[in-house]
N, C-alpha and C. Protein backbone atom coordinates (compact mmCIF):
# COMPACT_ATOMS: atom_id res chain seq x y z
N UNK A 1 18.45 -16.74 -62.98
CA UNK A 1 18.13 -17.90 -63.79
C UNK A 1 19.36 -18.74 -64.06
N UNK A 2 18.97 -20.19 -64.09
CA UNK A 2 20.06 -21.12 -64.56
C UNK A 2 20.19 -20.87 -66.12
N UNK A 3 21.29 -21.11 -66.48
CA UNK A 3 21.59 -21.51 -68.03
C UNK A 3 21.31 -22.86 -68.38
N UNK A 4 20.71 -23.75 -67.29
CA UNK A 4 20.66 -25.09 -67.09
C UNK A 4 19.41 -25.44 -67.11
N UNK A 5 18.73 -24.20 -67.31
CA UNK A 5 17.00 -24.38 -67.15
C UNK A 5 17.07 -24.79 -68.93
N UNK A 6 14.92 -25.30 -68.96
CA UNK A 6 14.35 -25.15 -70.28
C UNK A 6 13.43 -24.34 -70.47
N UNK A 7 13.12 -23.98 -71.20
CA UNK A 7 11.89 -23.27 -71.69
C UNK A 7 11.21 -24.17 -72.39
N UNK A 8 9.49 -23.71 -72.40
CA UNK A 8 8.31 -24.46 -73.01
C UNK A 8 7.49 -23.56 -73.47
N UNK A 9 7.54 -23.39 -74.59
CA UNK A 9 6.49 -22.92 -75.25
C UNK A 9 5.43 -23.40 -75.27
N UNK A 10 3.81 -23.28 -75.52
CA UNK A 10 2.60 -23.61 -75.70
C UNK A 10 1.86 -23.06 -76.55
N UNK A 11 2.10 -23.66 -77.85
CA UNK A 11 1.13 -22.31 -79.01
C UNK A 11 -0.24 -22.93 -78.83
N UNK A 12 -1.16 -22.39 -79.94
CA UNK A 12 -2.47 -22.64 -80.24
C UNK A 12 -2.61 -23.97 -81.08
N UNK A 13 -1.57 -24.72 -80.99
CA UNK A 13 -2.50 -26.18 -82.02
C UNK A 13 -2.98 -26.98 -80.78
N UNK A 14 -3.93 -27.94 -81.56
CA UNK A 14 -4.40 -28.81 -80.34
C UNK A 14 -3.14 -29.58 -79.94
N UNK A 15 -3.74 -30.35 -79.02
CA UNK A 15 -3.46 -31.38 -78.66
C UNK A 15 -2.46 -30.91 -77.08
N UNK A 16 -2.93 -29.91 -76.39
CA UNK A 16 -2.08 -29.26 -75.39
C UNK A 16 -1.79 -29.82 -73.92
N UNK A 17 -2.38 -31.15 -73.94
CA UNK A 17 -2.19 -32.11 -73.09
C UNK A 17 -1.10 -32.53 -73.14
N UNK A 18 -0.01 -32.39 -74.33
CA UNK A 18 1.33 -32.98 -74.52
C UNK A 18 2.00 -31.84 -73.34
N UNK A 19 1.52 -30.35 -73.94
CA UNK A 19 2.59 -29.47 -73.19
C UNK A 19 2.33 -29.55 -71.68
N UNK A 20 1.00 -29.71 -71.70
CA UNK A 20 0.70 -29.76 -69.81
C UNK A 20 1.38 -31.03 -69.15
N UNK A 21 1.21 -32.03 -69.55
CA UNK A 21 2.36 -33.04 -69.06
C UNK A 21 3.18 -32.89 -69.09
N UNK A 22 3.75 -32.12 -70.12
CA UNK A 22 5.70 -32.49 -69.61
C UNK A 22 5.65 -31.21 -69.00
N UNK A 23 5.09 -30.39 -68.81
CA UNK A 23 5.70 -28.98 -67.81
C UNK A 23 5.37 -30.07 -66.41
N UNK A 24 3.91 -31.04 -65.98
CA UNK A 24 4.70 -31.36 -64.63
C UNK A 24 5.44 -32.65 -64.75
N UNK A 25 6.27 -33.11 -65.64
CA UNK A 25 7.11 -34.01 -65.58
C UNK A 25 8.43 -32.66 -65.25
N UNK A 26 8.79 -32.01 -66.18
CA UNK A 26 9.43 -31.05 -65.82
C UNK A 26 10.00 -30.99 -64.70
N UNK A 27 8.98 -30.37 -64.38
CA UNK A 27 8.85 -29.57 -62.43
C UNK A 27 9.24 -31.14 -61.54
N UNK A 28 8.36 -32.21 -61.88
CA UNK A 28 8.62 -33.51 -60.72
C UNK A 28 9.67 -33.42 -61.02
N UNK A 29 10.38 -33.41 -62.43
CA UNK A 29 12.21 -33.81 -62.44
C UNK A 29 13.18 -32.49 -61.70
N UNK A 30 12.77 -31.77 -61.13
CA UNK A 30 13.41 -30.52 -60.50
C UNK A 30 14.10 -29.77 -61.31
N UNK A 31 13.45 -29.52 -62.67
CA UNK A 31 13.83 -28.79 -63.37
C UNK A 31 13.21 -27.12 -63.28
N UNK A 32 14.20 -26.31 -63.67
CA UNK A 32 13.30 -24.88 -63.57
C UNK A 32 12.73 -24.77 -65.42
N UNK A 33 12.17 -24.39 -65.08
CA UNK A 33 11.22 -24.20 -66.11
C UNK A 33 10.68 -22.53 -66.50
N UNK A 34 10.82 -22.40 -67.89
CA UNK A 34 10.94 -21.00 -68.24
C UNK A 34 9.10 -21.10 -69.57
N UNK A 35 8.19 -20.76 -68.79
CA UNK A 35 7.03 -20.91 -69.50
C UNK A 35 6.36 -19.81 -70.58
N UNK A 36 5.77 -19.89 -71.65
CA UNK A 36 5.29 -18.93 -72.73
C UNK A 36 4.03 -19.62 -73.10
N UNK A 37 2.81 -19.28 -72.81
CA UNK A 37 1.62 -19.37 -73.51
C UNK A 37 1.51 -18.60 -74.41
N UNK A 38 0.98 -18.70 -75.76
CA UNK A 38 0.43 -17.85 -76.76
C UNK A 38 -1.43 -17.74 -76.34
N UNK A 39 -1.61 -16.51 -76.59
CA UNK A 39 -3.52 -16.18 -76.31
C UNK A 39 -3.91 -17.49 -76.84
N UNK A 40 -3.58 -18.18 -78.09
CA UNK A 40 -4.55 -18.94 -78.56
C UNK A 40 -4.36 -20.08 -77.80
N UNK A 41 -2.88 -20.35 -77.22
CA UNK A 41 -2.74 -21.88 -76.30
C UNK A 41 -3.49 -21.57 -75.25
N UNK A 42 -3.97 -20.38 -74.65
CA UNK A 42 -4.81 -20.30 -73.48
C UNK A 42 -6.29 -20.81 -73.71
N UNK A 43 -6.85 -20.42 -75.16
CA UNK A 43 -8.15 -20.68 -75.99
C UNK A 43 -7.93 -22.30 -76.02
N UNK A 44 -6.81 -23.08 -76.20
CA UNK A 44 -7.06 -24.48 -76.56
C UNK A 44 -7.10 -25.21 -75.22
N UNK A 45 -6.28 -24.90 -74.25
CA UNK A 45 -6.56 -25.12 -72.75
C UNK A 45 -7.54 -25.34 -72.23
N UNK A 46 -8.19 -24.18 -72.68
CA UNK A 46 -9.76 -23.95 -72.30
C UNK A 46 -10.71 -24.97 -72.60
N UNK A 47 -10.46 -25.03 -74.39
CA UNK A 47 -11.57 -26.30 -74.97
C UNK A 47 -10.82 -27.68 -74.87
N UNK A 48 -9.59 -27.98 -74.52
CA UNK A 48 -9.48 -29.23 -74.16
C UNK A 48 -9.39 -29.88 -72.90
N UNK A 49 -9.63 -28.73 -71.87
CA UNK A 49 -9.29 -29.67 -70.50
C UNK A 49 -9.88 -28.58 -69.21
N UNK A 50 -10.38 -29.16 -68.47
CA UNK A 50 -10.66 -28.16 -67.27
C UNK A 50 -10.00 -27.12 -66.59
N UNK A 51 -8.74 -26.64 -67.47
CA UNK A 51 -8.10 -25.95 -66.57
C UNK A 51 -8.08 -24.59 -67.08
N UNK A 52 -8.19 -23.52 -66.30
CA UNK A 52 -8.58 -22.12 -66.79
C UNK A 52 -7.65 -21.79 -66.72
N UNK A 53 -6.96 -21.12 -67.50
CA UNK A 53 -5.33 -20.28 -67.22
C UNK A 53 -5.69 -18.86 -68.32
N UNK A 54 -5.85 -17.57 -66.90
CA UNK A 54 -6.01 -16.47 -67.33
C UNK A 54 -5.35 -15.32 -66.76
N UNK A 55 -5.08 -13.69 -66.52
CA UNK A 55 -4.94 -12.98 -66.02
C UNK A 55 -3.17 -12.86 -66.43
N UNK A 56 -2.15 -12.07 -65.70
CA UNK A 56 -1.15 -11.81 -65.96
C UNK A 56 -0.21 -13.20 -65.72
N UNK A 57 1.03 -12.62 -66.54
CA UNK A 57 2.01 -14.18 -65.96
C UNK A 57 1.99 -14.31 -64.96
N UNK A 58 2.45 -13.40 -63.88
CA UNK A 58 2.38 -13.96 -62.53
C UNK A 58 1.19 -14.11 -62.55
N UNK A 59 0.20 -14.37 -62.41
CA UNK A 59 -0.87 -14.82 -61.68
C UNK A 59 -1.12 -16.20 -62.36
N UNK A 60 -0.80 -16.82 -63.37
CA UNK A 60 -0.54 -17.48 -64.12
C UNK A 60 0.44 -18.75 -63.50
N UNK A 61 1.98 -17.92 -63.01
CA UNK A 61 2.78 -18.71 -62.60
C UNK A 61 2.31 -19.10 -61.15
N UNK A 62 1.01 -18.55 -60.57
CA UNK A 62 0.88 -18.54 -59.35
C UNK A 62 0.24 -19.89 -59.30
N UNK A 63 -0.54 -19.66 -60.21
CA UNK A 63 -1.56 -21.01 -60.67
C UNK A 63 -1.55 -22.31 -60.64
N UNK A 64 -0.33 -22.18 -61.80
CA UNK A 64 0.48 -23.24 -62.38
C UNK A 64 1.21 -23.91 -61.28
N UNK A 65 2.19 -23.10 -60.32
CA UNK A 65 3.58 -23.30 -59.43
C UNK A 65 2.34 -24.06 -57.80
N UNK A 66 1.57 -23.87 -58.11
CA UNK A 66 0.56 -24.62 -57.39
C UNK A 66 0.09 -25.47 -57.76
N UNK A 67 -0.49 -25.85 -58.98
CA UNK A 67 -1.09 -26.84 -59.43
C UNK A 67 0.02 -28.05 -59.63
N UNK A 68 0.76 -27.94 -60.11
CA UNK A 68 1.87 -28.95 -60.09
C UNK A 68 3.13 -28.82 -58.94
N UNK A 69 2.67 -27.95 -57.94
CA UNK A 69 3.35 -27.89 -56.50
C UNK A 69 4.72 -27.86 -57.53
N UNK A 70 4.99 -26.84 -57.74
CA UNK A 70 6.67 -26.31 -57.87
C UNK A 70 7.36 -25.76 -56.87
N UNK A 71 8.39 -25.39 -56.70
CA UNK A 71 9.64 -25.07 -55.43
C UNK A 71 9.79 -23.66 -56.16
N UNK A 72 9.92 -22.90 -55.17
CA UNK A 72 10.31 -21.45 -55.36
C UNK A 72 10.92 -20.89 -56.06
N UNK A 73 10.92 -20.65 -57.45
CA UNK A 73 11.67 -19.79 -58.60
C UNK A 73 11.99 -21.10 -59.28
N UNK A 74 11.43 -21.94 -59.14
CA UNK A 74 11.26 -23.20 -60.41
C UNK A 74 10.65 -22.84 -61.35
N UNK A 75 9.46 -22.07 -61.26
CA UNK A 75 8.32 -21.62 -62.37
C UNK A 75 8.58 -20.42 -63.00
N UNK A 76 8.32 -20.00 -63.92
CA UNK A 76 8.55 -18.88 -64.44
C UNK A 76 7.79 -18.45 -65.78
N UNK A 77 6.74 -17.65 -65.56
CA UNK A 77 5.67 -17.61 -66.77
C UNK A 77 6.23 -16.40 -67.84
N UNK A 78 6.09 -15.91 -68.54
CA UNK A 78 6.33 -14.60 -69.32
C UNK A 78 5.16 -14.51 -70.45
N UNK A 79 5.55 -13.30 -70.26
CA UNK A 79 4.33 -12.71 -71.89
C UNK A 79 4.76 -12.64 -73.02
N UNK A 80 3.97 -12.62 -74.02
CA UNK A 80 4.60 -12.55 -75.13
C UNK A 80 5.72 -11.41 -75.66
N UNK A 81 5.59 -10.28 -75.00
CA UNK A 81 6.35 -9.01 -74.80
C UNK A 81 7.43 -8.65 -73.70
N UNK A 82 7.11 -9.37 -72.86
CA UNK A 82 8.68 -9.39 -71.96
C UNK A 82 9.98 -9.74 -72.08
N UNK A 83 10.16 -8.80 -72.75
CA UNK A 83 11.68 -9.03 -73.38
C UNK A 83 13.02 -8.98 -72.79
N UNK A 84 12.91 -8.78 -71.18
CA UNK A 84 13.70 -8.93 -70.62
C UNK A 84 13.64 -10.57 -69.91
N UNK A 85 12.98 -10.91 -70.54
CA UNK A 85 13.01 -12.64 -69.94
C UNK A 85 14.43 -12.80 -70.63
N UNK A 86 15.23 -13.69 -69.74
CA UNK A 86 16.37 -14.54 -69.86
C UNK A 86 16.22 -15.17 -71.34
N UNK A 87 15.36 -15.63 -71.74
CA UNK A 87 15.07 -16.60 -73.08
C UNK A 87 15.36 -16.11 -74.23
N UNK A 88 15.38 -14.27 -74.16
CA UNK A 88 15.46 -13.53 -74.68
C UNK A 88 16.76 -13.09 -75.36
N UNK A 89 17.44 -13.39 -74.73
CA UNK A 89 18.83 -13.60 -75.00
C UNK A 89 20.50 -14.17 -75.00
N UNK A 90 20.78 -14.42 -75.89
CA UNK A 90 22.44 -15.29 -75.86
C UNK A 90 22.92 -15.56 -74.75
N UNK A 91 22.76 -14.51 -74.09
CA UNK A 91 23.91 -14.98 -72.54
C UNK A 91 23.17 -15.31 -71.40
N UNK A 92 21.40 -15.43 -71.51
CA UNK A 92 20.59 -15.81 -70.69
C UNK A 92 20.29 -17.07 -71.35
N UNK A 93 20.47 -17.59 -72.51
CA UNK A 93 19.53 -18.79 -73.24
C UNK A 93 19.86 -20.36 -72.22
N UNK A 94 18.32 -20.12 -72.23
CA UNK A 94 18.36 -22.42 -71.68
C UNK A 94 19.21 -22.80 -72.11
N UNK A 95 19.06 -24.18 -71.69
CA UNK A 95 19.65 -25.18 -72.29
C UNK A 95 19.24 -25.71 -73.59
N UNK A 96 18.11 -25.80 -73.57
CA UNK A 96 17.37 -26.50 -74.37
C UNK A 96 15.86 -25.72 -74.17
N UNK A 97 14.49 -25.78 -75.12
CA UNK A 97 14.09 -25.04 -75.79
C UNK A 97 12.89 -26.12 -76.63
N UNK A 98 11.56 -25.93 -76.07
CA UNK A 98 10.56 -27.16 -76.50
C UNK A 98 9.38 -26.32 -76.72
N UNK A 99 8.42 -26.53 -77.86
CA UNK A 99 7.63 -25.61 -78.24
C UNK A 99 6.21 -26.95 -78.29
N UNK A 100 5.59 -27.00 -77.64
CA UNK A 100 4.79 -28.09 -77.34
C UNK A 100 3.34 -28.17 -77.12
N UNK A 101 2.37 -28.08 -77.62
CA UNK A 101 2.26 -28.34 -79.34
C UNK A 101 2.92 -27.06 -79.78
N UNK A 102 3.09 -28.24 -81.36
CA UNK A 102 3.79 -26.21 -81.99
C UNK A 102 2.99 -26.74 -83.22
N UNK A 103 2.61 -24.90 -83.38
CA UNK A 103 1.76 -24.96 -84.44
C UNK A 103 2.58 -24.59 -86.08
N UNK A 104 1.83 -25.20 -87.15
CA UNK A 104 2.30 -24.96 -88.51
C UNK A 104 3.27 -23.30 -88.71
N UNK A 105 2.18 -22.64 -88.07
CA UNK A 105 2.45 -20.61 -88.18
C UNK A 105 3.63 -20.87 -87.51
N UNK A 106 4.07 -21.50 -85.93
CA UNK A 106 5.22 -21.30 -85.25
C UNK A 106 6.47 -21.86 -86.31
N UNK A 107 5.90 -23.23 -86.47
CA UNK A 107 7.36 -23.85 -87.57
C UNK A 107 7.60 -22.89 -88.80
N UNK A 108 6.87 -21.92 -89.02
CA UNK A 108 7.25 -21.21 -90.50
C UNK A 108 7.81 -19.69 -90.01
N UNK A 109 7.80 -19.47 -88.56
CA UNK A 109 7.93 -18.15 -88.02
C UNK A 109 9.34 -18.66 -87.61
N UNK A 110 9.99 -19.89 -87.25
CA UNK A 110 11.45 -19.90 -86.53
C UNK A 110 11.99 -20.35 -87.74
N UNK A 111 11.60 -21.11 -88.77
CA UNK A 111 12.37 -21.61 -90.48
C UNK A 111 12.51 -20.18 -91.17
N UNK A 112 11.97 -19.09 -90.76
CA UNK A 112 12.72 -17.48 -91.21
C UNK A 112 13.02 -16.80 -90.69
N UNK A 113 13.08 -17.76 -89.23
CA UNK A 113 13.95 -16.09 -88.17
C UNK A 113 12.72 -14.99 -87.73
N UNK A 114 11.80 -15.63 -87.68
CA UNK A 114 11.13 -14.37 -86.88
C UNK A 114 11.11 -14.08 -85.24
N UNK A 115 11.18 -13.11 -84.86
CA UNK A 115 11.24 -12.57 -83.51
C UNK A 115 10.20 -11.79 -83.21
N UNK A 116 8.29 -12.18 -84.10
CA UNK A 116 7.95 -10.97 -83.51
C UNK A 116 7.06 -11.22 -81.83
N UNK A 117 7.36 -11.77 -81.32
CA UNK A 117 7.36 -12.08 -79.99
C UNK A 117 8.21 -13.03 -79.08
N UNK A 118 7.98 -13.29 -78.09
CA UNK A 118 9.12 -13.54 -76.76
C UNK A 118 9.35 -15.00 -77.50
N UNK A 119 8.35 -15.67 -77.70
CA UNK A 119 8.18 -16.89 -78.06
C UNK A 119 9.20 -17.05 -78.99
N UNK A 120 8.92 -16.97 -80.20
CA UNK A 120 9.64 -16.70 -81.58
C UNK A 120 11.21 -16.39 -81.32
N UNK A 121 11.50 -15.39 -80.35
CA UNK A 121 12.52 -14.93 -79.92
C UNK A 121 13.77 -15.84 -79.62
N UNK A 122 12.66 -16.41 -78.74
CA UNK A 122 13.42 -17.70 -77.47
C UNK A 122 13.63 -19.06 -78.24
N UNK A 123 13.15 -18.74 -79.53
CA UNK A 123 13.70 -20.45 -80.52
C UNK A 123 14.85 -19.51 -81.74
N UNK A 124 14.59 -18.53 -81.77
CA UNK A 124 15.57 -18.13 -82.99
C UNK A 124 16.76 -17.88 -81.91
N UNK A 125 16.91 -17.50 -80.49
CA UNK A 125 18.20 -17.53 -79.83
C UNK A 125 18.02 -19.17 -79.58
N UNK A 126 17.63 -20.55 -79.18
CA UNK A 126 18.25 -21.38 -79.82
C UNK A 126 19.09 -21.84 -80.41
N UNK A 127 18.61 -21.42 -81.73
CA UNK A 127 19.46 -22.01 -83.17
C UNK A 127 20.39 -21.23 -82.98
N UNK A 128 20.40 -20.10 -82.24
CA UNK A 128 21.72 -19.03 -82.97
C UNK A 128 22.68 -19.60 -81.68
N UNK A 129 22.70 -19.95 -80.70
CA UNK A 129 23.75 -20.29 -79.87
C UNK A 129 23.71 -21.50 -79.73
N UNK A 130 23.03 -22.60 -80.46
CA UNK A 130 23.50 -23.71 -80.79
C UNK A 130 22.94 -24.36 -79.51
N UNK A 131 21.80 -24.24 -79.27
CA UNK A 131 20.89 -25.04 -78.01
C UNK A 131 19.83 -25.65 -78.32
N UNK A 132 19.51 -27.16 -77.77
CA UNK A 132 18.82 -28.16 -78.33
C UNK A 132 17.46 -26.80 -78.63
N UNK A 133 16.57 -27.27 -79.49
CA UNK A 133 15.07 -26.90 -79.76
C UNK A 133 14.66 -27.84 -80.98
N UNK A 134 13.29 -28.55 -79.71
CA UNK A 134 12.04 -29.78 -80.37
C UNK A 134 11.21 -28.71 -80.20
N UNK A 135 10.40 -28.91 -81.70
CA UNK A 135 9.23 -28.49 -82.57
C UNK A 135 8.60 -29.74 -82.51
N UNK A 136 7.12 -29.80 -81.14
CA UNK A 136 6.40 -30.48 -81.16
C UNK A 136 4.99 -30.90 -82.37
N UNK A 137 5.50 -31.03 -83.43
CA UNK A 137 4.16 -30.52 -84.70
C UNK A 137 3.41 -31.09 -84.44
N UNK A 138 2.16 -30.38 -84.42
CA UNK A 138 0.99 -30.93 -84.09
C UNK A 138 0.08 -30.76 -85.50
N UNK A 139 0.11 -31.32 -86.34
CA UNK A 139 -0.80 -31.04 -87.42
C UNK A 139 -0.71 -31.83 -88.95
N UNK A 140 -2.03 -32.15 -89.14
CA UNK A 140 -1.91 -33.43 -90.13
C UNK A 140 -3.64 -32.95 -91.18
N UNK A 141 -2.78 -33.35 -92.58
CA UNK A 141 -1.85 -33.54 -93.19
C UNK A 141 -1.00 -33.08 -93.51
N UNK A 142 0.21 -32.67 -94.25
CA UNK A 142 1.38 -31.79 -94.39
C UNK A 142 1.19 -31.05 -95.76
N UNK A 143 1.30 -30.22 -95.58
CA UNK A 143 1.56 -29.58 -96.64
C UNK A 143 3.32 -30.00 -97.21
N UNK A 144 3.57 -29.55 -98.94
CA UNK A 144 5.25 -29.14 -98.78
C UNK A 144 5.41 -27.77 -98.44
N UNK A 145 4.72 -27.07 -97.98
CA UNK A 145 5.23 -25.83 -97.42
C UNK A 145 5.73 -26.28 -95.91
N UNK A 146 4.66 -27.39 -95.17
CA UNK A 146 5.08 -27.44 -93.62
C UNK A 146 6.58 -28.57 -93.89
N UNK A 147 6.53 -29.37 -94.71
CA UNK A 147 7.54 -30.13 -94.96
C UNK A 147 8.99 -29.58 -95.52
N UNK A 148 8.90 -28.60 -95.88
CA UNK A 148 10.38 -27.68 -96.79
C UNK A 148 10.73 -26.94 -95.31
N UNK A 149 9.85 -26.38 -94.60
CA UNK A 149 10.02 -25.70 -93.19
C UNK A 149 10.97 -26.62 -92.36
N UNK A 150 10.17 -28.06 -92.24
CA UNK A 150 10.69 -28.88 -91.20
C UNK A 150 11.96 -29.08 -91.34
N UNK A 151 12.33 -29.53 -93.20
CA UNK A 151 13.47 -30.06 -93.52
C UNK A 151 14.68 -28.54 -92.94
N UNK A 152 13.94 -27.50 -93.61
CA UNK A 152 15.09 -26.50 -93.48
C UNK A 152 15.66 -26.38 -91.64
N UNK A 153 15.01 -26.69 -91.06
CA UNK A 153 15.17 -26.24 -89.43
C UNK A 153 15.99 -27.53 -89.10
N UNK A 154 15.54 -28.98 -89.50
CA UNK A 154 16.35 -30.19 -89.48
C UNK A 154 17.90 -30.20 -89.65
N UNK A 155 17.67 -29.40 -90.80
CA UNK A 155 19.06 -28.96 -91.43
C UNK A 155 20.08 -28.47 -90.75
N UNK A 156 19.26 -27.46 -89.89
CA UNK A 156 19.95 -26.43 -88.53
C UNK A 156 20.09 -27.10 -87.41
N UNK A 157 20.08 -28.58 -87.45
CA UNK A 157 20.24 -29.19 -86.03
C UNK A 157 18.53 -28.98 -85.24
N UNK A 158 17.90 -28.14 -85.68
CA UNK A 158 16.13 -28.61 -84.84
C UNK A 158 15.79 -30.36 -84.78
N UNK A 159 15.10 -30.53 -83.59
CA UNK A 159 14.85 -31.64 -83.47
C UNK A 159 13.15 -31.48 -83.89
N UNK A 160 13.08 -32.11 -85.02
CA UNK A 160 11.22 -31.94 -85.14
C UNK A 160 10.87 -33.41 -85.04
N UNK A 161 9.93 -33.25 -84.28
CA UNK A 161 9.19 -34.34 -83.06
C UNK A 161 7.89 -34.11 -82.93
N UNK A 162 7.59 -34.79 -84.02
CA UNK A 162 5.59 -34.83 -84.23
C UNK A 162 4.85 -35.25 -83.26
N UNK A 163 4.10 -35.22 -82.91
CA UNK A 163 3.10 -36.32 -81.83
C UNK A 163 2.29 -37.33 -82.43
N UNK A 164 3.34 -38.13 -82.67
CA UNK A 164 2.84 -39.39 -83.04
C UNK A 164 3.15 -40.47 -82.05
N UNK A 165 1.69 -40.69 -81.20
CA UNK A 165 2.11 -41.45 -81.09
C UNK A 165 2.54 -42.94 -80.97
N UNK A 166 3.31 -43.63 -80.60
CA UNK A 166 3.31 -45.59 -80.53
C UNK A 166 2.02 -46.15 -79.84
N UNK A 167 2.20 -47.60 -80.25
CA UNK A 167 0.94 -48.08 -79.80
C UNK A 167 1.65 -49.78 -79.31
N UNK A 168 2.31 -49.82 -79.50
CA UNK A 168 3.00 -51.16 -79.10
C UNK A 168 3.08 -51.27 -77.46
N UNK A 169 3.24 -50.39 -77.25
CA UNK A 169 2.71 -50.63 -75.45
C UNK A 169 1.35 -51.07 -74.91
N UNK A 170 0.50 -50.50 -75.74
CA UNK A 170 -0.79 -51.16 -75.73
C UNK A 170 -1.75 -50.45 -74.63
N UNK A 171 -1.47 -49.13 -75.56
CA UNK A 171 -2.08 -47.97 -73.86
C UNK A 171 -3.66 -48.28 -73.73
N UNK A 172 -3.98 -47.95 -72.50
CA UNK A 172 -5.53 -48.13 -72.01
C UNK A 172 -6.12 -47.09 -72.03
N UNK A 173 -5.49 -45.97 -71.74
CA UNK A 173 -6.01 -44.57 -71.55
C UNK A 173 -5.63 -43.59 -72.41
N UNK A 174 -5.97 -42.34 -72.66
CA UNK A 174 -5.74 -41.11 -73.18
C UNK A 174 -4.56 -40.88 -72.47
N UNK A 175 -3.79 -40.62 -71.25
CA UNK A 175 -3.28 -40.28 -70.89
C UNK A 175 -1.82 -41.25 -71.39
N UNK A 176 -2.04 -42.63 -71.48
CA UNK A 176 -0.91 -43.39 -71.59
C UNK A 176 -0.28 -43.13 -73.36
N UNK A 177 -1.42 -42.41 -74.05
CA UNK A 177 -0.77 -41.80 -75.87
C UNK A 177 0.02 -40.68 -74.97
N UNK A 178 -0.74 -40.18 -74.42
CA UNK A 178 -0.06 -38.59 -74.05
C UNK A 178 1.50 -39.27 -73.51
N UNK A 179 1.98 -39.86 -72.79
CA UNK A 179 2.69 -40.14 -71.62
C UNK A 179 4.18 -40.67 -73.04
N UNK A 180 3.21 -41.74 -73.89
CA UNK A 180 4.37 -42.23 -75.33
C UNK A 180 5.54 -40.81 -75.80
N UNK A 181 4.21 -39.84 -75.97
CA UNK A 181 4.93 -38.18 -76.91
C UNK A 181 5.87 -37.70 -75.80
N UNK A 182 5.01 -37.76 -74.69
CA UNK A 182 6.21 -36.41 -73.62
C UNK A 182 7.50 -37.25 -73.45
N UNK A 183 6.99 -38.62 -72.97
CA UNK A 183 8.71 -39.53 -73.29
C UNK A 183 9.88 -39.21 -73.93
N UNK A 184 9.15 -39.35 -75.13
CA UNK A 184 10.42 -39.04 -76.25
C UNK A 184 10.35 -37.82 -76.40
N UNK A 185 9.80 -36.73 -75.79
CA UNK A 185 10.84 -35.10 -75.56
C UNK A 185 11.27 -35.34 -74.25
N UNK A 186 11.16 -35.73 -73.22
CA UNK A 186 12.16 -36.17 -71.90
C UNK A 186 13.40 -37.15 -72.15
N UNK A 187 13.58 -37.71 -73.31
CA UNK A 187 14.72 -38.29 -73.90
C UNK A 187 15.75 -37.45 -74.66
N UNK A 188 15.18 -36.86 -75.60
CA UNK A 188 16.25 -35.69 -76.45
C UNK A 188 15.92 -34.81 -74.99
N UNK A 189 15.53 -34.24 -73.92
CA UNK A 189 15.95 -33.17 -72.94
C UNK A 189 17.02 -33.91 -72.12
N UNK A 190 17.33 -35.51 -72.19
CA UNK A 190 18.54 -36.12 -71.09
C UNK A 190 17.48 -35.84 -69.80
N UNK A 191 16.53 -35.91 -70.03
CA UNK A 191 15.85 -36.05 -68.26
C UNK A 191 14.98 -37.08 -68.15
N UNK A 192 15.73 -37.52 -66.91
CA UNK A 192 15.07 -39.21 -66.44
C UNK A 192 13.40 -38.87 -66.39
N UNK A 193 12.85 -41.03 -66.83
CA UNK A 193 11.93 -40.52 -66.61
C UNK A 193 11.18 -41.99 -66.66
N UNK A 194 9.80 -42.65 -66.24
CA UNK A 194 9.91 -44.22 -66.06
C UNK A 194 8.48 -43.72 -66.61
N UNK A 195 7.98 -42.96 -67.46
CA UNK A 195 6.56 -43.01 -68.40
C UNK A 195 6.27 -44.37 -69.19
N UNK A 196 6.90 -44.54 -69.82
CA UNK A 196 6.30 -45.76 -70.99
C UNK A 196 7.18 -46.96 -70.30
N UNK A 197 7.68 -47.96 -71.04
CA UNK A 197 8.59 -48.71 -70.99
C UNK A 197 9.58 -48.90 -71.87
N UNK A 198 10.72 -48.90 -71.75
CA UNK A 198 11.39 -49.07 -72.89
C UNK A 198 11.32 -50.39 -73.44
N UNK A 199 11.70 -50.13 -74.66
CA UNK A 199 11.81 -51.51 -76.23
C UNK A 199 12.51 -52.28 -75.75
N UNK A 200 12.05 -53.68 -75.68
CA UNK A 200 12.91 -54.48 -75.54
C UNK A 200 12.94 -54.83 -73.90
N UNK A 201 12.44 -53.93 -72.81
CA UNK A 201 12.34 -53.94 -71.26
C UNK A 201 11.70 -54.28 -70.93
N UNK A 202 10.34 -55.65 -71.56
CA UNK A 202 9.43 -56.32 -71.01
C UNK A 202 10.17 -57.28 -70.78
């Protein structure tokens, strides 16, 4: 594995069309990519979009590294328990580190340091070696419990990056909201990318 790669998390909040786009913006940008579904992001997959993603990681990464035609050891799926994934630790950690959608439970599991899976793992080594990680929040309205979370991780250098998104482009489709959010996490990742238009570039 590169130290140059990212990882993508995929929890259980809606809206998982954000994470499925940028994993193949990702991959088109020839990035390797270090992947984590949670059971429930597989459950929201399911009810938001035609695509079935079941059985072991590899069979998973087999899926995936096809469906968005990836290059050989670009893809890389893991379980929630494979703890020998690279993500797993300091001297294996990405570069950078995107949890997309991320759910309320995830933002309150990395604002105390929890590790009790790969997932969790792979954002608390993050913060601890000082590597970008966007917390895609997907969830409205806020509590001050989700808001004291956000601030505290802000605090730590986290980039929290809601999916909200612009409308000044004047999208036509579902896909062109989707295309606004993954933008601006392909901006804080430094990876090119000609989705929206930029301000001011009409």
């Amino acid at each position: 594995m590169s130290r140059n790669s990212i990882a993508l998390a995929i929890t259980g909040a809606s809206g998982v069309a954000y994470g499925l786009r940028l994993l193949e913006c990702l991959i088109n940008a020839g990035e390797e990519v270090h992947l984590m579904i949670s059971k429930a992001g597989q459950m929201v997959i399911d009810m938001e979009t035609e695509l079935k993603i079941s059985g072991t990681p590899q069979e998973m990464q087999k899926q995936l590294s096809s469906r968005y035609h990836a290059k050989e050891n670009q893809l890389h799926v893991w379980g929630k328990e494979q703890w020998h994934s690279p993500v797993a630790s300091g001297s294996g950690a990405p570069r950078a580190m995107v949890v997309c959608p991320c759910t309320s439970a995830f933002l309150a599991a990395t604002a105390n340091g929890s590790s009790n899976d790969l997932m969790e793992r792979a954002a608390d080594v993050a913060i601890k070696e000082q590597r970008k990680l966007i917390l895609v929040h997907r969830e409205t309205p806020l509590s001050a419990i989700h808001l004291e979370n956000a601030l505290k991780l802000a605090r730590l250098g986290v980039t929290i990056l809601p999916a909200n998104p612009g409308f000044y482009q004047n999208p036509k489709t579902l896909d062109d909201i989707v295309d606004f959010v993954v933008a601006r996490i392909l901006d804080h990742l430094d990876v090119e990318h000609t989705l929206v238009p930029r301000w001011g570039g009409r």
